[in-house]
N, C-alpha and C. Protein backbone atom coordinates (compact mmCIF):
# COMPACT_ATOMS: atom_id res chain seq x y z
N UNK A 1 -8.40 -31.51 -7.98
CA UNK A 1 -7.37 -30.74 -8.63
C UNK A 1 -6.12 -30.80 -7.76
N UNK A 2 -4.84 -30.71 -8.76
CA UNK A 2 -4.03 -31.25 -7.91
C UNK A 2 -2.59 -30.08 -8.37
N UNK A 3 -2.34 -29.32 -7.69
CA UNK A 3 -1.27 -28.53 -8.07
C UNK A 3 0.28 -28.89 -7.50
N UNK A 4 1.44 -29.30 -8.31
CA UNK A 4 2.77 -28.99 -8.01
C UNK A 4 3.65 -28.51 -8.47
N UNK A 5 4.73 -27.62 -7.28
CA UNK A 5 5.67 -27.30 -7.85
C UNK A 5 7.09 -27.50 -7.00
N UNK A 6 8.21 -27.93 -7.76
CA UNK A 6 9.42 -28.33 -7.56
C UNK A 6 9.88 -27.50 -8.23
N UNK A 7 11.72 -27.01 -7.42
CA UNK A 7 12.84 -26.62 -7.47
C UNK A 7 13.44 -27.40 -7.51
N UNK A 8 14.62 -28.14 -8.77
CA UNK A 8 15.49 -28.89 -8.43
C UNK A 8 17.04 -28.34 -8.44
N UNK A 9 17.68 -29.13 -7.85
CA UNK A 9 19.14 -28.64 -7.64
C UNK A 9 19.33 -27.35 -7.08
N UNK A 10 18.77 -27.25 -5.56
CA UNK A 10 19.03 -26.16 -5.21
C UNK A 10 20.24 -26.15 -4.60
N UNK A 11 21.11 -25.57 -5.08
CA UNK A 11 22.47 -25.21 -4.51
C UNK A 11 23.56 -26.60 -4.67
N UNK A 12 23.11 -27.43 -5.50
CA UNK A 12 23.23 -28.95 -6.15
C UNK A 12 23.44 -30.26 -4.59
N UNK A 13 22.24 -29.62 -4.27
CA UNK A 13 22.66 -29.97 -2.57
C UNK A 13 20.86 -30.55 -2.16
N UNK A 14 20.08 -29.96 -3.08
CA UNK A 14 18.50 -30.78 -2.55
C UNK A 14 17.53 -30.28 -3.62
N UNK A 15 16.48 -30.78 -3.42
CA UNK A 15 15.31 -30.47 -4.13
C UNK A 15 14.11 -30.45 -3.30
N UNK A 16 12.88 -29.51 -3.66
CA UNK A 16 12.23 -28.98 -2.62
C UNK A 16 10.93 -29.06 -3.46
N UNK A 17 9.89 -29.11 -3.04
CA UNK A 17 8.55 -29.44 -3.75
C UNK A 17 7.39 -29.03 -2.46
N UNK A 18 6.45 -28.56 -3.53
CA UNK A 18 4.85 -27.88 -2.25
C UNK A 18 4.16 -28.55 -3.22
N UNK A 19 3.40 -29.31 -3.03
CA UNK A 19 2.05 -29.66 -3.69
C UNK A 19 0.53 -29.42 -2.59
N UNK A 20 -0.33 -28.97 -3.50
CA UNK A 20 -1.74 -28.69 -2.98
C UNK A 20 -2.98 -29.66 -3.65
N UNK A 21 -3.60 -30.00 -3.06
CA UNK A 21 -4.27 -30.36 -3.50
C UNK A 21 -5.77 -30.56 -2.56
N UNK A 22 -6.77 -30.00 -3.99
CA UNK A 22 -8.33 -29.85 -3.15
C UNK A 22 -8.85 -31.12 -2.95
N UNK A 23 -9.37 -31.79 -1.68
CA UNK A 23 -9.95 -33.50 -1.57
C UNK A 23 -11.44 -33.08 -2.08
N UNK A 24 -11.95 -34.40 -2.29
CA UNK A 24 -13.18 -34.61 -2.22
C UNK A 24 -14.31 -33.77 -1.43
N UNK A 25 -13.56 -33.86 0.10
CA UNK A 25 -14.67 -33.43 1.06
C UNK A 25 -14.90 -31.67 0.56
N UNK A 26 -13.60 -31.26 0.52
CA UNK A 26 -13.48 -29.96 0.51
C UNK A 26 -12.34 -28.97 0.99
N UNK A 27 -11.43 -30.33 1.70
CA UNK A 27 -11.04 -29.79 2.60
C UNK A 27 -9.47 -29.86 1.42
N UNK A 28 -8.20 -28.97 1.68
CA UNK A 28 -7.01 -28.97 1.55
C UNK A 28 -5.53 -29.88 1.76
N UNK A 29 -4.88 -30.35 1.11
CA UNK A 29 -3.79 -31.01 1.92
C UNK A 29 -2.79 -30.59 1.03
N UNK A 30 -1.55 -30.00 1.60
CA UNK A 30 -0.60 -29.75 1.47
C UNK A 30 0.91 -30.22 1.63
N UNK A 31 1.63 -30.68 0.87
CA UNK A 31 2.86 -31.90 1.15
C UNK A 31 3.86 -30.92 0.25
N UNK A 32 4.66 -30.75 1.32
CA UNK A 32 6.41 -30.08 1.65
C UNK A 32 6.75 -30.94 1.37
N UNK A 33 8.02 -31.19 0.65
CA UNK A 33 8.89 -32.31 0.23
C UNK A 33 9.95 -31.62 0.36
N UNK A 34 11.10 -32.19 1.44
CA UNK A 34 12.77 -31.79 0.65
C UNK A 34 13.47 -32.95 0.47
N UNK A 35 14.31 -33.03 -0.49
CA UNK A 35 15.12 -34.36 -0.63
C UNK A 35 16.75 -33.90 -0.83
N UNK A 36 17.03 -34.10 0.03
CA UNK A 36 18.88 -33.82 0.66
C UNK A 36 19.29 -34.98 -0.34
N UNK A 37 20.57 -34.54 -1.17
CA UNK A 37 21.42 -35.10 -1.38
C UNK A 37 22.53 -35.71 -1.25
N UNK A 38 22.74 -37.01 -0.84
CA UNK A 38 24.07 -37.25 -0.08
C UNK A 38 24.93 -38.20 -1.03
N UNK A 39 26.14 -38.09 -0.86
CA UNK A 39 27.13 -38.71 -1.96
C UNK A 39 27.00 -40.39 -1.66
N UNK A 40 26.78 -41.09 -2.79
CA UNK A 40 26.55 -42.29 -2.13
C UNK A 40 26.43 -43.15 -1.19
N UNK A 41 25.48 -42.17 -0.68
CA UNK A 41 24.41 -43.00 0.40
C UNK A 41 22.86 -42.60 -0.09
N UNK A 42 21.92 -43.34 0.63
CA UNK A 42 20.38 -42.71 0.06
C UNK A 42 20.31 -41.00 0.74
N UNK A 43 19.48 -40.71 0.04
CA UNK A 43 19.36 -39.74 0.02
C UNK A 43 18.35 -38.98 1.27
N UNK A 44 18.46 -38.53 2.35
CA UNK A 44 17.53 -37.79 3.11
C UNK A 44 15.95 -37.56 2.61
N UNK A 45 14.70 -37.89 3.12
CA UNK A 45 13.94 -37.18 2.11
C UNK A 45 12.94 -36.66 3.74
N UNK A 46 12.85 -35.57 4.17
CA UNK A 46 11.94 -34.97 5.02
C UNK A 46 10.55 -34.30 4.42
N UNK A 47 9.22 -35.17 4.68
CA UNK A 47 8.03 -34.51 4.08
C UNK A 47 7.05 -34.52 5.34
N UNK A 48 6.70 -32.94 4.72
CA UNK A 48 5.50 -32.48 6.00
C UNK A 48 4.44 -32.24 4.97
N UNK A 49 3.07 -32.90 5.73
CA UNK A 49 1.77 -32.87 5.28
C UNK A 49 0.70 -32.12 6.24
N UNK A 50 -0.06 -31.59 5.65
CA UNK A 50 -0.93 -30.70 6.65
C UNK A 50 -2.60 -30.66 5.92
N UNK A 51 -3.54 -30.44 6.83
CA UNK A 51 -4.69 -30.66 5.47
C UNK A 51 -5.22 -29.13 6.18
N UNK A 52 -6.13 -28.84 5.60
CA UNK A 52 -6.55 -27.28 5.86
C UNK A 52 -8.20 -26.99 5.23
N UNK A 53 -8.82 -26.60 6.46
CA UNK A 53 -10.31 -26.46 5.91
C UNK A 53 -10.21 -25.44 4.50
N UNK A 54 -11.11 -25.09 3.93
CA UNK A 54 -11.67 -24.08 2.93
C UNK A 54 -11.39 -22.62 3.60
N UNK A 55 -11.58 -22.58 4.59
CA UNK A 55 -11.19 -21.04 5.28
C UNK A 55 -9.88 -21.14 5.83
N UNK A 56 -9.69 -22.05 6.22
CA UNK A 56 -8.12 -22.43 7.06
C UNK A 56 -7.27 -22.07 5.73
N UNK A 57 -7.16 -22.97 4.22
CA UNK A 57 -6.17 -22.88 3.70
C UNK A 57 -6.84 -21.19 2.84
N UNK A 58 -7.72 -20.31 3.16
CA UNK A 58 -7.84 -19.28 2.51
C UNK A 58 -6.89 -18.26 3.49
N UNK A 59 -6.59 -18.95 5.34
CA UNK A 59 -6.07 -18.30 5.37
C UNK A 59 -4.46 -18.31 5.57
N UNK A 60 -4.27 -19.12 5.26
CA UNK A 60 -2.62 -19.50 4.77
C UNK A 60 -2.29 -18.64 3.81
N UNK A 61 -3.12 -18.44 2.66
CA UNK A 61 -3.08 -17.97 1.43
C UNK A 61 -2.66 -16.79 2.03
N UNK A 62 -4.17 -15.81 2.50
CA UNK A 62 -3.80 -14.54 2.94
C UNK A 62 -2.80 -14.27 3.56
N UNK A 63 -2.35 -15.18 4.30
CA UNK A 63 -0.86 -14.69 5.15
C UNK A 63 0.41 -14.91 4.15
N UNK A 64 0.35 -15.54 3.70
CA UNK A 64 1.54 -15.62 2.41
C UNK A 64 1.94 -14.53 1.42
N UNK A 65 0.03 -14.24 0.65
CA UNK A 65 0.52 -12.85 0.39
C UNK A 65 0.70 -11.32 0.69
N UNK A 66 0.25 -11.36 2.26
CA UNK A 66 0.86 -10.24 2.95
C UNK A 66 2.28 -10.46 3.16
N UNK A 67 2.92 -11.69 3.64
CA UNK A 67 4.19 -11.79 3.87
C UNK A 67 4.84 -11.16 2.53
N UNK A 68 4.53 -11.74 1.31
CA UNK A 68 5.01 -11.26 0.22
C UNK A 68 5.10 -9.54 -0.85
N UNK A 69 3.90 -9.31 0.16
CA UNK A 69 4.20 -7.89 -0.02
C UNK A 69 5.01 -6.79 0.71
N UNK A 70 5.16 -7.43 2.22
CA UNK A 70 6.11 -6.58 2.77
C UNK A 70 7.58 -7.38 2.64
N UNK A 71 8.06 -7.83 1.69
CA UNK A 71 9.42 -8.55 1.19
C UNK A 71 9.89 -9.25 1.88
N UNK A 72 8.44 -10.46 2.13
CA UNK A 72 9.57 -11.37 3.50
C UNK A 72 9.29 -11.16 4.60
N UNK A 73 9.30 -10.06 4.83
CA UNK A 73 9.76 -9.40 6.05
C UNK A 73 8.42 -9.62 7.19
N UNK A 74 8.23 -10.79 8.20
CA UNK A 74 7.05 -10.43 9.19
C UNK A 74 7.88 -10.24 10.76
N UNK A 75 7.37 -9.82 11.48
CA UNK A 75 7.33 -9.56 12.48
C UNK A 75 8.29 -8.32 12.94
């Protein structure tokens, strides 16, 4: 199973994308995408990948939606 989601034209300046997806083994991988827009030239594209056990990406999760309940706001 393979989940994505993209923002485009943020601020008409980039586009930003998280995709998840569950492997075979079991395990998680996760790919950040931003793609900078530059006026005719190519375009910037910076992507971070990360893979994450079954408990590892349960606890990404959990920290995300605590972050999201106190508005953002950690530390």
């Amino acid at each position: 199973m393979k989940i994505e989601n993209t923002a485009k034209d943020i601020n008409k300046y980039s586009t930003e994308s998280l995709s998840v997806e569950n492997l075979d083994n079991g395990d998680f991988e996760v790919i950040a995408t931003q793609e900078l827009f530059n006026n005719g030239q190519p375009n910037d594209i910076t992507r971070v990948k990360m893979r994450f056990s079954k408990n590892g990406f349960a606890a990404l999760v959990g920290s995300m939606k605590a972050a999201e309940s106190l508005g953002g706001k950690i530390g």
